[in-house]
PDB file of N, CA and C in Angstrom:
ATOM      1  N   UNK A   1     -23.112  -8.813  35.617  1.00  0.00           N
ATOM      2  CA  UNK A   1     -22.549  -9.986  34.970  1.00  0.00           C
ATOM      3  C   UNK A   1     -21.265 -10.379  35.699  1.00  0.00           C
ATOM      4  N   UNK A   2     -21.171 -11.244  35.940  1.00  0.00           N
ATOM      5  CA  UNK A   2     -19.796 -12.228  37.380  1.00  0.00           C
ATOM      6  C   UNK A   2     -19.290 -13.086  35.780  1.00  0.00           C
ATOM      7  N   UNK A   3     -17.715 -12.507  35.592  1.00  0.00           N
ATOM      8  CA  UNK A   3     -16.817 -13.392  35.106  1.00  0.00           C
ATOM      9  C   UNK A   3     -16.151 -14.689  35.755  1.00  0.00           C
ATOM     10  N   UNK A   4     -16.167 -15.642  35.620  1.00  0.00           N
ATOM     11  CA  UNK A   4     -15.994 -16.900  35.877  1.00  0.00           C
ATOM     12  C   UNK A   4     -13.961 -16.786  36.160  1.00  0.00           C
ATOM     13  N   UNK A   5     -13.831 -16.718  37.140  1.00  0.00           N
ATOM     14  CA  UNK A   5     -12.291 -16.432  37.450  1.00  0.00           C
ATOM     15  C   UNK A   5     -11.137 -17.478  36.513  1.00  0.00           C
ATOM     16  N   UNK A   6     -12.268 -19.183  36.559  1.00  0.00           N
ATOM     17  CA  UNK A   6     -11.669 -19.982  35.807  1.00  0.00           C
ATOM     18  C   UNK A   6     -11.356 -19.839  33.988  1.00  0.00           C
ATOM     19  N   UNK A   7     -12.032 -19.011  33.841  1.00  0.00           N
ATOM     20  CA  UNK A   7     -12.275 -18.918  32.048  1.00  0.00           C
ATOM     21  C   UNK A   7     -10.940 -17.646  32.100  1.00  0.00           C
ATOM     22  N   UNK A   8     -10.807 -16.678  33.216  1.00  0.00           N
ATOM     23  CA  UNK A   8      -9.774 -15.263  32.921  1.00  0.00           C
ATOM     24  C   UNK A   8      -8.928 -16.245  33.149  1.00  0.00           C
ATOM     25  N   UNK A   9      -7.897 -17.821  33.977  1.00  0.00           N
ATOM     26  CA  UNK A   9      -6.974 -18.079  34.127  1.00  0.00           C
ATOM     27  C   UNK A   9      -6.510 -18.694  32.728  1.00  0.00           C
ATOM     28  N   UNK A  10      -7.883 -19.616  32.477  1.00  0.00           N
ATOM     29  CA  UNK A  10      -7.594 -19.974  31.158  1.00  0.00           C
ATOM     30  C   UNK A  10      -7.109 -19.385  30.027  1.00  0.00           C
ATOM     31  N   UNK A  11      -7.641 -18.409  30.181  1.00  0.00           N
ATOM     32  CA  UNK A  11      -7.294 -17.289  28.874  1.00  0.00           C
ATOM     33  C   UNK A  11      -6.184 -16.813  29.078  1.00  0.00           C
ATOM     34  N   UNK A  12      -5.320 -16.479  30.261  1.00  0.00           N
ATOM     35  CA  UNK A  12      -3.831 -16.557  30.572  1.00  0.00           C
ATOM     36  C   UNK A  12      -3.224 -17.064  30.719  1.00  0.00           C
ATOM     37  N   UNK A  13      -3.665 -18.455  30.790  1.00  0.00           N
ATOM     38  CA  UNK A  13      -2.641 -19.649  30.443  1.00  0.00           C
ATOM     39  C   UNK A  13      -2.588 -19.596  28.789  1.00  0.00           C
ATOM     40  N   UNK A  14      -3.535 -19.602  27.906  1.00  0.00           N
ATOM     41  CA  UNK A  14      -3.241 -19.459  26.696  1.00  0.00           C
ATOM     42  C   UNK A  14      -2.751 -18.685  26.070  1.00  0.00           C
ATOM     43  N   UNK A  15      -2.260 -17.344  26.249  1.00  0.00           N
ATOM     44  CA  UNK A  15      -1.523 -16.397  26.225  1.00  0.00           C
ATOM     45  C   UNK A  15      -0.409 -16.846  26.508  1.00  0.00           C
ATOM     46  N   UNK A  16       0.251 -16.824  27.753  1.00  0.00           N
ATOM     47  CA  UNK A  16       1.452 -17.565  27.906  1.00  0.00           C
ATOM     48  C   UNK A  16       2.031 -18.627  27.156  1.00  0.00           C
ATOM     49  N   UNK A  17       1.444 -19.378  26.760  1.00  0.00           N
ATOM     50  CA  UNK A  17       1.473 -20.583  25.823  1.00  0.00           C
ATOM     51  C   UNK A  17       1.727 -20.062  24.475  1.00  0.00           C
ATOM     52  N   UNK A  18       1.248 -18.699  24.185  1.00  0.00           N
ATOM     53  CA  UNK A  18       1.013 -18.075  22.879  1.00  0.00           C
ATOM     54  C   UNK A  18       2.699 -18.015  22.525  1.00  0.00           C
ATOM     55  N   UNK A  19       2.593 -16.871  23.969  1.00  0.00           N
ATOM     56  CA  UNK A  19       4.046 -16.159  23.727  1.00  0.00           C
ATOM     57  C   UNK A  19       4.859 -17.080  23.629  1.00  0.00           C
ATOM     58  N   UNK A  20       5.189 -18.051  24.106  1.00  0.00           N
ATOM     59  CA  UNK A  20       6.179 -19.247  24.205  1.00  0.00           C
ATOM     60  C   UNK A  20       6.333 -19.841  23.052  1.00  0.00           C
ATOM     61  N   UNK A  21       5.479 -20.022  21.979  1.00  0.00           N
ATOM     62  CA  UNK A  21       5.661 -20.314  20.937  1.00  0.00           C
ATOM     63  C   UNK A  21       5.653 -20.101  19.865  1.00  0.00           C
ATOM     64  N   UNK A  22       5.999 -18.186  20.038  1.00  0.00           N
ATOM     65  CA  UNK A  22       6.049 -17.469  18.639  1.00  0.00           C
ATOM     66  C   UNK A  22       7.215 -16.498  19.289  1.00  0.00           C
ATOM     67  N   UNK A  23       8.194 -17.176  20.357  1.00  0.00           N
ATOM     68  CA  UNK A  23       9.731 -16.745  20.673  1.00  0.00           C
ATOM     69  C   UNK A  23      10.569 -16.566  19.255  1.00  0.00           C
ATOM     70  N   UNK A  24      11.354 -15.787  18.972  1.00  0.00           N
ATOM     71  CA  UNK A  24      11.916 -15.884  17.641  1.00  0.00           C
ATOM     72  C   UNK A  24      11.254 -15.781  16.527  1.00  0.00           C
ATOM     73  N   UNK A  25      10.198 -14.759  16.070  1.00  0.00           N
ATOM     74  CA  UNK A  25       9.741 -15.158  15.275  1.00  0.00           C
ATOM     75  C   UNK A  25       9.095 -13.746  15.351  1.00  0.00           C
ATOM     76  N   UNK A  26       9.416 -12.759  14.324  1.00  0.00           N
ATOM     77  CA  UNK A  26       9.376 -11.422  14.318  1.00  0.00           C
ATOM     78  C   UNK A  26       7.930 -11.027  13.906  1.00  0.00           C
ATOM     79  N   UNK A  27       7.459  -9.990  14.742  1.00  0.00           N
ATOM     80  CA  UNK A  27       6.032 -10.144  14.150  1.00  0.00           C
ATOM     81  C   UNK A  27       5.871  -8.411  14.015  1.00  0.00           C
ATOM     82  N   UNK A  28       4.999  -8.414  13.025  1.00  0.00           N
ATOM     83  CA  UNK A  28       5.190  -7.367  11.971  1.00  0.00           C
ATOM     84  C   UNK A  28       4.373  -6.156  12.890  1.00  0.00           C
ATOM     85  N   UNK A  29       4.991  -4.943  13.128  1.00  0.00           N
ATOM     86  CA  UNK A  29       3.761  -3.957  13.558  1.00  0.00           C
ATOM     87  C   UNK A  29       3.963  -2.637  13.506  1.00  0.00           C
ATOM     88  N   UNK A  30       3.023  -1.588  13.593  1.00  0.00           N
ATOM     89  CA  UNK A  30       2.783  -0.679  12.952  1.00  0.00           C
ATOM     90  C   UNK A  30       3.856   0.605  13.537  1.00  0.00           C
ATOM     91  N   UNK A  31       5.139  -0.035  14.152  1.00  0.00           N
ATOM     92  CA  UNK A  31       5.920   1.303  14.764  1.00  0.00           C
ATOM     93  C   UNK A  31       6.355   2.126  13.614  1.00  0.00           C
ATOM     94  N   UNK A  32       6.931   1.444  12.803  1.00  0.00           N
ATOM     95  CA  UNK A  32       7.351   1.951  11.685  1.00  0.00           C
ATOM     96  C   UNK A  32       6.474   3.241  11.064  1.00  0.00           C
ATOM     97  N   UNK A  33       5.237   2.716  10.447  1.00  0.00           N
ATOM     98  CA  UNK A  33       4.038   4.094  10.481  1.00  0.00           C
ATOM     99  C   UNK A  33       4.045   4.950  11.617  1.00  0.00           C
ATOM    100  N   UNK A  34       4.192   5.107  12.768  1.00  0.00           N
ATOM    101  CA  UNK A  34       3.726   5.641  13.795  1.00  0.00           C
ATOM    102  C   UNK A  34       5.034   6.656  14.076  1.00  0.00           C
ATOM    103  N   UNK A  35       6.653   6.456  13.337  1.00  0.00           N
ATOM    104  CA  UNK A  35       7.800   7.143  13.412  1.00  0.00           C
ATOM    105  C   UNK A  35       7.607   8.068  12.571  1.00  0.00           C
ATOM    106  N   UNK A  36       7.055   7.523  11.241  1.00  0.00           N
ATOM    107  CA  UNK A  36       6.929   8.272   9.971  1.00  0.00           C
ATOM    108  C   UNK A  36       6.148   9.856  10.630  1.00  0.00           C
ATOM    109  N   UNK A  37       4.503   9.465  11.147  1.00  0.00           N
ATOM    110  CA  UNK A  37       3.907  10.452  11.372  1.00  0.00           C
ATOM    111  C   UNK A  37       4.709  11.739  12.612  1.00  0.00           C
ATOM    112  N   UNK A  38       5.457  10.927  13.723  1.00  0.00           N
ATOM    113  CA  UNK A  38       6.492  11.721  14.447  1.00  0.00           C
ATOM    114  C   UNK A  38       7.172  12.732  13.769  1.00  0.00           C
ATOM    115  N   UNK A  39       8.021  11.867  12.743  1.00  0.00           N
ATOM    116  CA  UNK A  39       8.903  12.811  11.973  1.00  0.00           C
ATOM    117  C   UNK A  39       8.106  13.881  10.781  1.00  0.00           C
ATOM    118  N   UNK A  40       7.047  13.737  10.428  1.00  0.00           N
ATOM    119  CA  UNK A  40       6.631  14.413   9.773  1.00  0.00           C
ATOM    120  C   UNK A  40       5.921  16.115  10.639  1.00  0.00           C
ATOM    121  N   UNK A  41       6.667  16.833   9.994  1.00  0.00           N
ATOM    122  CA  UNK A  41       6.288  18.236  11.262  1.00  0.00           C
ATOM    123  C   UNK A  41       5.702  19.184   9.919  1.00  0.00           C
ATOM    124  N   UNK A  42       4.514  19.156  10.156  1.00  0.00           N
ATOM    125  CA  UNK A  42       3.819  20.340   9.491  1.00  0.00           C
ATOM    126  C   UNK A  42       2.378  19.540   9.210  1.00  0.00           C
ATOM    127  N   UNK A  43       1.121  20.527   8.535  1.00  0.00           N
ATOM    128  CA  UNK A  43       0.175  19.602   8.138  1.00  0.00           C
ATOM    129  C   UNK A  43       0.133  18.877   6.958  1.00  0.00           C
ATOM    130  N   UNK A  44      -0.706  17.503   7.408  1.00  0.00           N
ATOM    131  CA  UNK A  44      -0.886  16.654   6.546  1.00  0.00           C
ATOM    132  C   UNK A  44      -2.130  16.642   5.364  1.00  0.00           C
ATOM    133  N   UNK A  45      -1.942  16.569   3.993  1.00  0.00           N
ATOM    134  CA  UNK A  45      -3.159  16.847   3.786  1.00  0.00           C
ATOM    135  C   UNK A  45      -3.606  15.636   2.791  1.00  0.00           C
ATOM    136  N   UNK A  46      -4.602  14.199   3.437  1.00  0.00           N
ATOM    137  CA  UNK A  46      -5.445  13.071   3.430  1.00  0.00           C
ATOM    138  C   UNK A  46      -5.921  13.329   1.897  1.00  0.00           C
ATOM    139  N   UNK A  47      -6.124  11.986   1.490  1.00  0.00           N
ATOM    140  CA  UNK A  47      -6.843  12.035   0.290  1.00  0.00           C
ATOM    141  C   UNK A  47      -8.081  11.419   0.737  1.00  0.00           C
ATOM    142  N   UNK A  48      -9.361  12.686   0.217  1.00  0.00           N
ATOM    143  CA  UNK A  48     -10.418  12.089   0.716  1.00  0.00           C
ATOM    144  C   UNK A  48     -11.164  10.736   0.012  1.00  0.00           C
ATOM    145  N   UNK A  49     -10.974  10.753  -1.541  1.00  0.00           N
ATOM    146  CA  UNK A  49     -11.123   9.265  -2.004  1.00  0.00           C
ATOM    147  C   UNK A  49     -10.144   8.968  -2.491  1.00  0.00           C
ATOM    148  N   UNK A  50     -11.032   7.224  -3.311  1.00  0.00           N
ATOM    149  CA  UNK A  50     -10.159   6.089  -3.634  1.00  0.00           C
ATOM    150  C   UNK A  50     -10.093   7.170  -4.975  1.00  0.00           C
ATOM    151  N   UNK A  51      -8.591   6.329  -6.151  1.00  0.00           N
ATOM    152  CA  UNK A  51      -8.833   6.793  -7.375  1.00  0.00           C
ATOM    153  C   UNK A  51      -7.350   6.900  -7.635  1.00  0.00           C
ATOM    154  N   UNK A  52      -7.322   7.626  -8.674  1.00  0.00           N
ATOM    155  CA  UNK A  52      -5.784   8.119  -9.380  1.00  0.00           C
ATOM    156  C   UNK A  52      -5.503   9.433  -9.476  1.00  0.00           C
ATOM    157  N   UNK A  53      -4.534   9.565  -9.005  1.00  0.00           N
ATOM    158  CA  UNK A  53      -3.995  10.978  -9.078  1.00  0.00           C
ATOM    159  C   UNK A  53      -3.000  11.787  -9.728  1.00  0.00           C
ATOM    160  N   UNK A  54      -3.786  13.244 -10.260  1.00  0.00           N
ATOM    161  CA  UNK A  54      -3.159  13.201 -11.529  1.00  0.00           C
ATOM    162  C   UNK A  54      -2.501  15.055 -10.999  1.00  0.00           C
ATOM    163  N   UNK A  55      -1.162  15.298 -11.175  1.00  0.00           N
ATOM    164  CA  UNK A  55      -0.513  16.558 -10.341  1.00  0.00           C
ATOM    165  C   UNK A  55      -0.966  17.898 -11.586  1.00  0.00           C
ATOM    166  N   UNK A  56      -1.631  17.401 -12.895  1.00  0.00           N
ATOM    167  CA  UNK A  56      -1.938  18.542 -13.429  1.00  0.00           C
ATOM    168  C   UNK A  56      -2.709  18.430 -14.250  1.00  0.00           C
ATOM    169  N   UNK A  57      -3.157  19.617 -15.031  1.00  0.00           N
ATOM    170  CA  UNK A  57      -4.929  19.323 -14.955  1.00  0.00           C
ATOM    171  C   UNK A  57      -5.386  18.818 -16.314  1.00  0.00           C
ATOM    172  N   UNK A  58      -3.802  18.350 -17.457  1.00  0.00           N
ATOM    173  CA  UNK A  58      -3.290  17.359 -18.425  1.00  0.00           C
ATOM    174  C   UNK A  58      -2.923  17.305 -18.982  1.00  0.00           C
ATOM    175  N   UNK A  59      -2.014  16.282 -19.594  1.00  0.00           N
ATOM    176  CA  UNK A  59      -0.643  15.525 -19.658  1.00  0.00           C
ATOM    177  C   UNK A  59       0.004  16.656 -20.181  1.00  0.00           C
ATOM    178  N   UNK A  60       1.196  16.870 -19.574  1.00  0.00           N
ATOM    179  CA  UNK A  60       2.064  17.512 -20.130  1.00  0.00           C
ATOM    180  C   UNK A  60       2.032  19.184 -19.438  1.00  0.00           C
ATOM    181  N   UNK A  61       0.847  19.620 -18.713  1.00  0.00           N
ATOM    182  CA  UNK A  61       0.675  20.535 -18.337  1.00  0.00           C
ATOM    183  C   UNK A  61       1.312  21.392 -16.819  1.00  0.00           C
ATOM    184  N   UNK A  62       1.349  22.758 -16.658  1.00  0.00           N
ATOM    185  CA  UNK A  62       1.586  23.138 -15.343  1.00  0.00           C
ATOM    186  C   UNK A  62       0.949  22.391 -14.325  1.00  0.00           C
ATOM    187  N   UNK A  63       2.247  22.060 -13.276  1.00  0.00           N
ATOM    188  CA  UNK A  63       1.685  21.184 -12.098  1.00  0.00           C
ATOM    189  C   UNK A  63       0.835  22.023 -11.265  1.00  0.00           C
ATOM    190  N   UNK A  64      -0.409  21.599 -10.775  1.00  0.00           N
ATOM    191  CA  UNK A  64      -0.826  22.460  -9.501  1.00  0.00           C
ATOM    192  C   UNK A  64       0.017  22.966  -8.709  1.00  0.00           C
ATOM    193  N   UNK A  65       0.693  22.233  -8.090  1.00  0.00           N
ATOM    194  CA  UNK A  65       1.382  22.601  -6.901  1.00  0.00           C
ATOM    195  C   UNK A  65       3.012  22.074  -7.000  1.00  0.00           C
ATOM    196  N   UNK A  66       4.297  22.768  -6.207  1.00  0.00           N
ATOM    197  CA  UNK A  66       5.642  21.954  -6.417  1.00  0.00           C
ATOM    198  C   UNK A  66       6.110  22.212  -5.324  1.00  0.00           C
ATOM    199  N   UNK A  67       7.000  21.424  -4.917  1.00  0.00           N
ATOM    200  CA  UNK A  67       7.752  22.016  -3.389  1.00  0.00           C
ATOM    201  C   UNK A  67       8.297  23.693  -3.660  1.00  0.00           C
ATOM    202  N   UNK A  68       7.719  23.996  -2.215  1.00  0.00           N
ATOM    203  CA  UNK A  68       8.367  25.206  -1.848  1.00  0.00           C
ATOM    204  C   UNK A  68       7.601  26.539  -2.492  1.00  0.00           C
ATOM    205  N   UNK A  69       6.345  25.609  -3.068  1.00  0.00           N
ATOM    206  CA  UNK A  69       5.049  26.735  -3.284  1.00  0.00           C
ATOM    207  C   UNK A  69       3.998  27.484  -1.707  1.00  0.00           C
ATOM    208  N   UNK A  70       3.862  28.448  -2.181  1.00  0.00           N
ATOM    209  CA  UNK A  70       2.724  29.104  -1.362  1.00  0.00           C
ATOM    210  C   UNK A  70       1.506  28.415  -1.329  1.00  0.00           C
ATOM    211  N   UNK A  71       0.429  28.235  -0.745  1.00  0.00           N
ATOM    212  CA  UNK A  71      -0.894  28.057  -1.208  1.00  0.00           C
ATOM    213  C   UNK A  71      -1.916  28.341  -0.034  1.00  0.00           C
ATOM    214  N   UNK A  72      -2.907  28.664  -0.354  1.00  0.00           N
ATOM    215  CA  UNK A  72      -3.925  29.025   0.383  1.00  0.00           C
ATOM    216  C   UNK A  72      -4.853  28.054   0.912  1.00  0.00           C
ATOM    217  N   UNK A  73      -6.126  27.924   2.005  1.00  0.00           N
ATOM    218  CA  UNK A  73      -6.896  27.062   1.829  1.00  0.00           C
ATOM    219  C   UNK A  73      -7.870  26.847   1.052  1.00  0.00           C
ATOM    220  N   UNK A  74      -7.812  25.887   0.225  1.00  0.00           N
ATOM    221  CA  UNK A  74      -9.137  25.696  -0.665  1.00  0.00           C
ATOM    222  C   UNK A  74      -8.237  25.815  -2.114  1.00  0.00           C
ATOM    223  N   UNK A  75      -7.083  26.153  -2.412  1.00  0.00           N
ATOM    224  CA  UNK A  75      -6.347  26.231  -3.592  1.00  0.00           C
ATOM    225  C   UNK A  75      -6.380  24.677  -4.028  1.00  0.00           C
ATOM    226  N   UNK A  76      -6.637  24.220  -5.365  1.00  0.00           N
ATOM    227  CA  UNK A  76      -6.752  23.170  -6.043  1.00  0.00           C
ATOM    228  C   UNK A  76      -5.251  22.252  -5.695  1.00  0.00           C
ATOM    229  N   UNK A  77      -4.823  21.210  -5.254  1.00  0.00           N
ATOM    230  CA  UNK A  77      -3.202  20.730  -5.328  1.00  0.00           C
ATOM    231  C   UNK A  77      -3.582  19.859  -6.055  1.00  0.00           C
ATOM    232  N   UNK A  78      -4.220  18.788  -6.452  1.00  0.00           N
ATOM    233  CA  UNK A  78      -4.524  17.831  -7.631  1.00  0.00           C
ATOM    234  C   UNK A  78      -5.664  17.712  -7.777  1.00  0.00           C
ATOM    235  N   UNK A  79      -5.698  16.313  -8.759  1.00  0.00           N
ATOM    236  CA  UNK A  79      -7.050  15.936  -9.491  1.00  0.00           C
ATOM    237  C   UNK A  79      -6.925  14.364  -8.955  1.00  0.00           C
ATOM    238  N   UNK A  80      -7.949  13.940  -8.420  1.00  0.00           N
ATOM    239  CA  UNK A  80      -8.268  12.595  -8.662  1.00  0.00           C
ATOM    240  C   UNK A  80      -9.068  12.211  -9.691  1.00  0.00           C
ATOM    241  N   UNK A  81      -8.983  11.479 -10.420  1.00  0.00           N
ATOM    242  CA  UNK A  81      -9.741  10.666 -11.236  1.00  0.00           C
ATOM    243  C   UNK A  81     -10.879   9.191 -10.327  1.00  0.00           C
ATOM    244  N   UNK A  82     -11.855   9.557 -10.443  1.00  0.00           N
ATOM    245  CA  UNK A  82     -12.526   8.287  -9.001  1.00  0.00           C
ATOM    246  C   UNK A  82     -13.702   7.786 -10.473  1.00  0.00           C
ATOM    247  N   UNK A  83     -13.782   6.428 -10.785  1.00  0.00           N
ATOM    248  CA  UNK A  83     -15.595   6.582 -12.160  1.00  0.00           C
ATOM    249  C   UNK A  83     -15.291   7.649 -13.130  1.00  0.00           C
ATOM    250  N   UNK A  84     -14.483   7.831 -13.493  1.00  0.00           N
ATOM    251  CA  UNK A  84     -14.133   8.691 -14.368  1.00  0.00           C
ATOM    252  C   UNK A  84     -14.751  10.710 -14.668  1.00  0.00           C
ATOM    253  N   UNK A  85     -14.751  10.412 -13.039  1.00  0.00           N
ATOM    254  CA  UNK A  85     -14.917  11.517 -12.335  1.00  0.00           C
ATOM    255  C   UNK A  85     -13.798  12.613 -12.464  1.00  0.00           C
ATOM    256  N   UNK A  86     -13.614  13.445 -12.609  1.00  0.00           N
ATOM    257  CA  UNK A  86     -12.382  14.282 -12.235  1.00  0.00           C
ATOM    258  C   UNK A  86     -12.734  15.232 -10.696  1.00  0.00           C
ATOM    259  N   UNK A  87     -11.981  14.839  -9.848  1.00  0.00           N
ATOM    260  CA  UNK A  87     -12.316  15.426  -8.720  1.00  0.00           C
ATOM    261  C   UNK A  87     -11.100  16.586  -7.920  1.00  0.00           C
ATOM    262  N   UNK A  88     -11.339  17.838  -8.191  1.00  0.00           N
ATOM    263  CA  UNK A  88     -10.394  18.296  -7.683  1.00  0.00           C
ATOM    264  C   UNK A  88     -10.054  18.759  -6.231  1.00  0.00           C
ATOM    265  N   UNK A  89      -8.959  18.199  -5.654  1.00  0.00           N
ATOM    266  CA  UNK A  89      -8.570  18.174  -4.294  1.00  0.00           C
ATOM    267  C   UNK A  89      -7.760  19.269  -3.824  1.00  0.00           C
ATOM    268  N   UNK A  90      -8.277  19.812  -2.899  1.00  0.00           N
ATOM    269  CA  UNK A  90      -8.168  21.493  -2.397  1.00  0.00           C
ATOM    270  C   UNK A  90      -7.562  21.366  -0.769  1.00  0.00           C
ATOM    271  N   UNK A  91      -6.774  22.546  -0.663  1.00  0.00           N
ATOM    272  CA  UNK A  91      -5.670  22.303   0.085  1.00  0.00           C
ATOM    273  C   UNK A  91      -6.661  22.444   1.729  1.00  0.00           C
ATOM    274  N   UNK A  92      -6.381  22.139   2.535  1.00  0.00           N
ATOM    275  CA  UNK A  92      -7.337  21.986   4.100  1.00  0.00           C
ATOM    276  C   UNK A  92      -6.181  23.141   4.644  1.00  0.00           C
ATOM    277  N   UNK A  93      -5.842  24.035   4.506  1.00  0.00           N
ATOM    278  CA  UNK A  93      -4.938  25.021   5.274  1.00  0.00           C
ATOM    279  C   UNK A  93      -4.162  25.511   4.101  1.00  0.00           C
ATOM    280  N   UNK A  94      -3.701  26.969   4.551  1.00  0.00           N
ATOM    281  CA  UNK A  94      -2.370  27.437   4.070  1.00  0.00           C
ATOM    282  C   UNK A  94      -1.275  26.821   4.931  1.00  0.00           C
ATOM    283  N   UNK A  95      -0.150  27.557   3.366  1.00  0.00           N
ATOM    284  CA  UNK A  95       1.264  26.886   3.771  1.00  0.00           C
ATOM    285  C   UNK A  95       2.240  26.662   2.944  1.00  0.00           C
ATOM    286  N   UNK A  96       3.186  26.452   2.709  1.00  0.00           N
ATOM    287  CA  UNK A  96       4.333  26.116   1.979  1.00  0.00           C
ATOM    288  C   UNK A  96       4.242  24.415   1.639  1.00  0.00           C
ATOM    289  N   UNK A  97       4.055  24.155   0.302  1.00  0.00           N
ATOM    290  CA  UNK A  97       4.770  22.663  -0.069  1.00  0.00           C
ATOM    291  C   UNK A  97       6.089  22.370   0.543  1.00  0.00           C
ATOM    292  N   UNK A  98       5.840  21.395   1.354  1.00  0.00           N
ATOM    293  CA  UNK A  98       7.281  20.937   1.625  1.00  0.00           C
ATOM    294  C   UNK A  98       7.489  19.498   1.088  1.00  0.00           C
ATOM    295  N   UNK A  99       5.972  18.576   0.630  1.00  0.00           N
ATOM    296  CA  UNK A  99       6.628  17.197   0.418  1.00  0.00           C
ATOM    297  C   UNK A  99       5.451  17.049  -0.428  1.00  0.00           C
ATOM    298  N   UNK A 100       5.719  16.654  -1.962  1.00  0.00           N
ATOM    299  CA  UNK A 100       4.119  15.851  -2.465  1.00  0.00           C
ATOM    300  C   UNK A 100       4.754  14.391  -2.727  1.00  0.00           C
ATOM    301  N   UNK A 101       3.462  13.634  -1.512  1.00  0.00           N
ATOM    302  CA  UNK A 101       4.112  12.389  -1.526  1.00  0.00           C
ATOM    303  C   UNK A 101       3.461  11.133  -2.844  1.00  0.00           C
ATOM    304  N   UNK A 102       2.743  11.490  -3.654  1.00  0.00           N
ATOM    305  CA  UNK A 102       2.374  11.039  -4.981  1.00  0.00           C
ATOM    306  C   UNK A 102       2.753  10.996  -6.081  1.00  0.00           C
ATOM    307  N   UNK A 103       2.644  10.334  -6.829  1.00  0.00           N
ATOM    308  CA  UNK A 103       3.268  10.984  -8.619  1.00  0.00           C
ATOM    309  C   UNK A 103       2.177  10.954  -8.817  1.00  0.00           C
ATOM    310  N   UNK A 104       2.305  11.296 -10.362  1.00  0.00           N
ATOM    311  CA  UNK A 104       1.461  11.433 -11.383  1.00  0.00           C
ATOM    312  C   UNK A 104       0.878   9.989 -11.607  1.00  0.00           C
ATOM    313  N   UNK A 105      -0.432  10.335 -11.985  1.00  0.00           N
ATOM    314  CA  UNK A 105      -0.982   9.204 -12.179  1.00  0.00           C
ATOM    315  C   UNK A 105      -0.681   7.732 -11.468  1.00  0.00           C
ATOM    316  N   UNK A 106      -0.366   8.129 -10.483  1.00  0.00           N
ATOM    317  CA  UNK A 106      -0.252   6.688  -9.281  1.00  0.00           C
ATOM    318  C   UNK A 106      -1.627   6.862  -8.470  1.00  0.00           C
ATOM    319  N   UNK A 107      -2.161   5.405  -8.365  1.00  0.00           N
ATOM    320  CA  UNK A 107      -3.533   5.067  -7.706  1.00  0.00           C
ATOM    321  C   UNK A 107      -3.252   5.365  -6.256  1.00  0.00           C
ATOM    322  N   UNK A 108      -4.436   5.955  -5.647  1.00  0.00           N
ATOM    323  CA  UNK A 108      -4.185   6.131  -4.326  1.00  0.00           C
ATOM    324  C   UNK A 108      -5.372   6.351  -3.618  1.00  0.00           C
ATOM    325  N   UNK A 109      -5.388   5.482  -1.980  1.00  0.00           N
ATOM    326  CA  UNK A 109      -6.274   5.042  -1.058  1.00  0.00           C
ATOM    327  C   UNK A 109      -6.673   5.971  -0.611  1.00  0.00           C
ATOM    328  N   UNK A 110      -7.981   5.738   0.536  1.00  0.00           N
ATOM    329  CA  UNK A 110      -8.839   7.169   1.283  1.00  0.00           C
ATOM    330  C   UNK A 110      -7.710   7.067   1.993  1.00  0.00           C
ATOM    331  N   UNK A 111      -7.751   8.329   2.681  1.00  0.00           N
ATOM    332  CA  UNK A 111      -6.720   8.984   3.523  1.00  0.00           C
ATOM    333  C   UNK A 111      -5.487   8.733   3.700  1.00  0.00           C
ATOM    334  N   UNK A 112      -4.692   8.759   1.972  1.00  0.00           N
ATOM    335  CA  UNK A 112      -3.325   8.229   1.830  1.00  0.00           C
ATOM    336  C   UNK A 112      -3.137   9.966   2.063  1.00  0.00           C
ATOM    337  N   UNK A 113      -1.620  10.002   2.467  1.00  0.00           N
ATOM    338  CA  UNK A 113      -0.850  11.128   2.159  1.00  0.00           C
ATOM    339  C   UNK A 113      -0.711  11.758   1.020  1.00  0.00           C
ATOM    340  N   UNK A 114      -1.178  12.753   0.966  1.00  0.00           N
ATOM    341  CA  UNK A 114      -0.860  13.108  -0.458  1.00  0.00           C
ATOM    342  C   UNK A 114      -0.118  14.281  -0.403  1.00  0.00           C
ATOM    343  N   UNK A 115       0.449  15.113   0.303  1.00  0.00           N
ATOM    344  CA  UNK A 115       1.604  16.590   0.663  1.00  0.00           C
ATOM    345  C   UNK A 115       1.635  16.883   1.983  1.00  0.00           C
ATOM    346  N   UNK A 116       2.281  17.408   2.264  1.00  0.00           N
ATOM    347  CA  UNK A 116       2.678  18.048   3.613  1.00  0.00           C
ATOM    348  C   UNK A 116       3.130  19.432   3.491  1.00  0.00           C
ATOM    349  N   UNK A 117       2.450  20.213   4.005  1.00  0.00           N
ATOM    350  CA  UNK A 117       2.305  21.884   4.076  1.00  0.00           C
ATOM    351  C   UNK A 117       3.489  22.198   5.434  1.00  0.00           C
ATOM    352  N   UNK A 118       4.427  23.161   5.237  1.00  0.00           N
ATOM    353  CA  UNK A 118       4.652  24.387   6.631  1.00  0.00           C
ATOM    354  C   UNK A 118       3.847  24.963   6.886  1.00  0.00           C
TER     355      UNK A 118
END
């Protein structure tokens, strides 16, 4: 397949044209996420579904997990609620709690953060 040299100039003239007219004009992008994961030093452990997440197993009860706990792999750290499912989410490594980045009962996306292990 032979690209047409005239259609690649075109397409860099429109580019150029792009940039020229979105001078001043701050455009939003993902460094910010990409510092976060830098600074974060230890493992991360993903929420595998959508749903709500609940830190104990109810209301009012011992939390699974708190900073500066031990835990093993496969130890329970919360509950999602997904269809009125209760799904309990188990740790992918040992390690020390160093960060649970959820509350209680706050809704949360596939592969949001949900703690960070030493």
């Amino acid at each position: 397949m032979e690209i047409d040299k005239k259609i690649i100039l075109k397409l860099i003239q429109s580019l150029e044209d792009l940039k020229k007219s979105i001078k001043g004009i701050e455009i939003d992008s993902k460094e910010e996420s990409l510092v976060d994961e830098i600074e974060i030093l230890g493992t991360v452990v993903k929420s595998p579904i959508v749903g709500t997440a609940y830190l104990a197993p109810e209301p009012g009860g011992k939390k699974f997990v708190e900073v500066g706990k031990k835990i093993k792999k496969g130890d329970t750290i919360m509950i999602v609620e997904a269809m009125k499912t209760m799904n309990h989410i188990p740790s992918t490594s040992d390690g020390t709690i160093k960060e649970i980045s959820v509350e209680d009962g706050q809704p949360i996306e596939f592969g949001q953060k949900l703690i960070i292990l030493e």
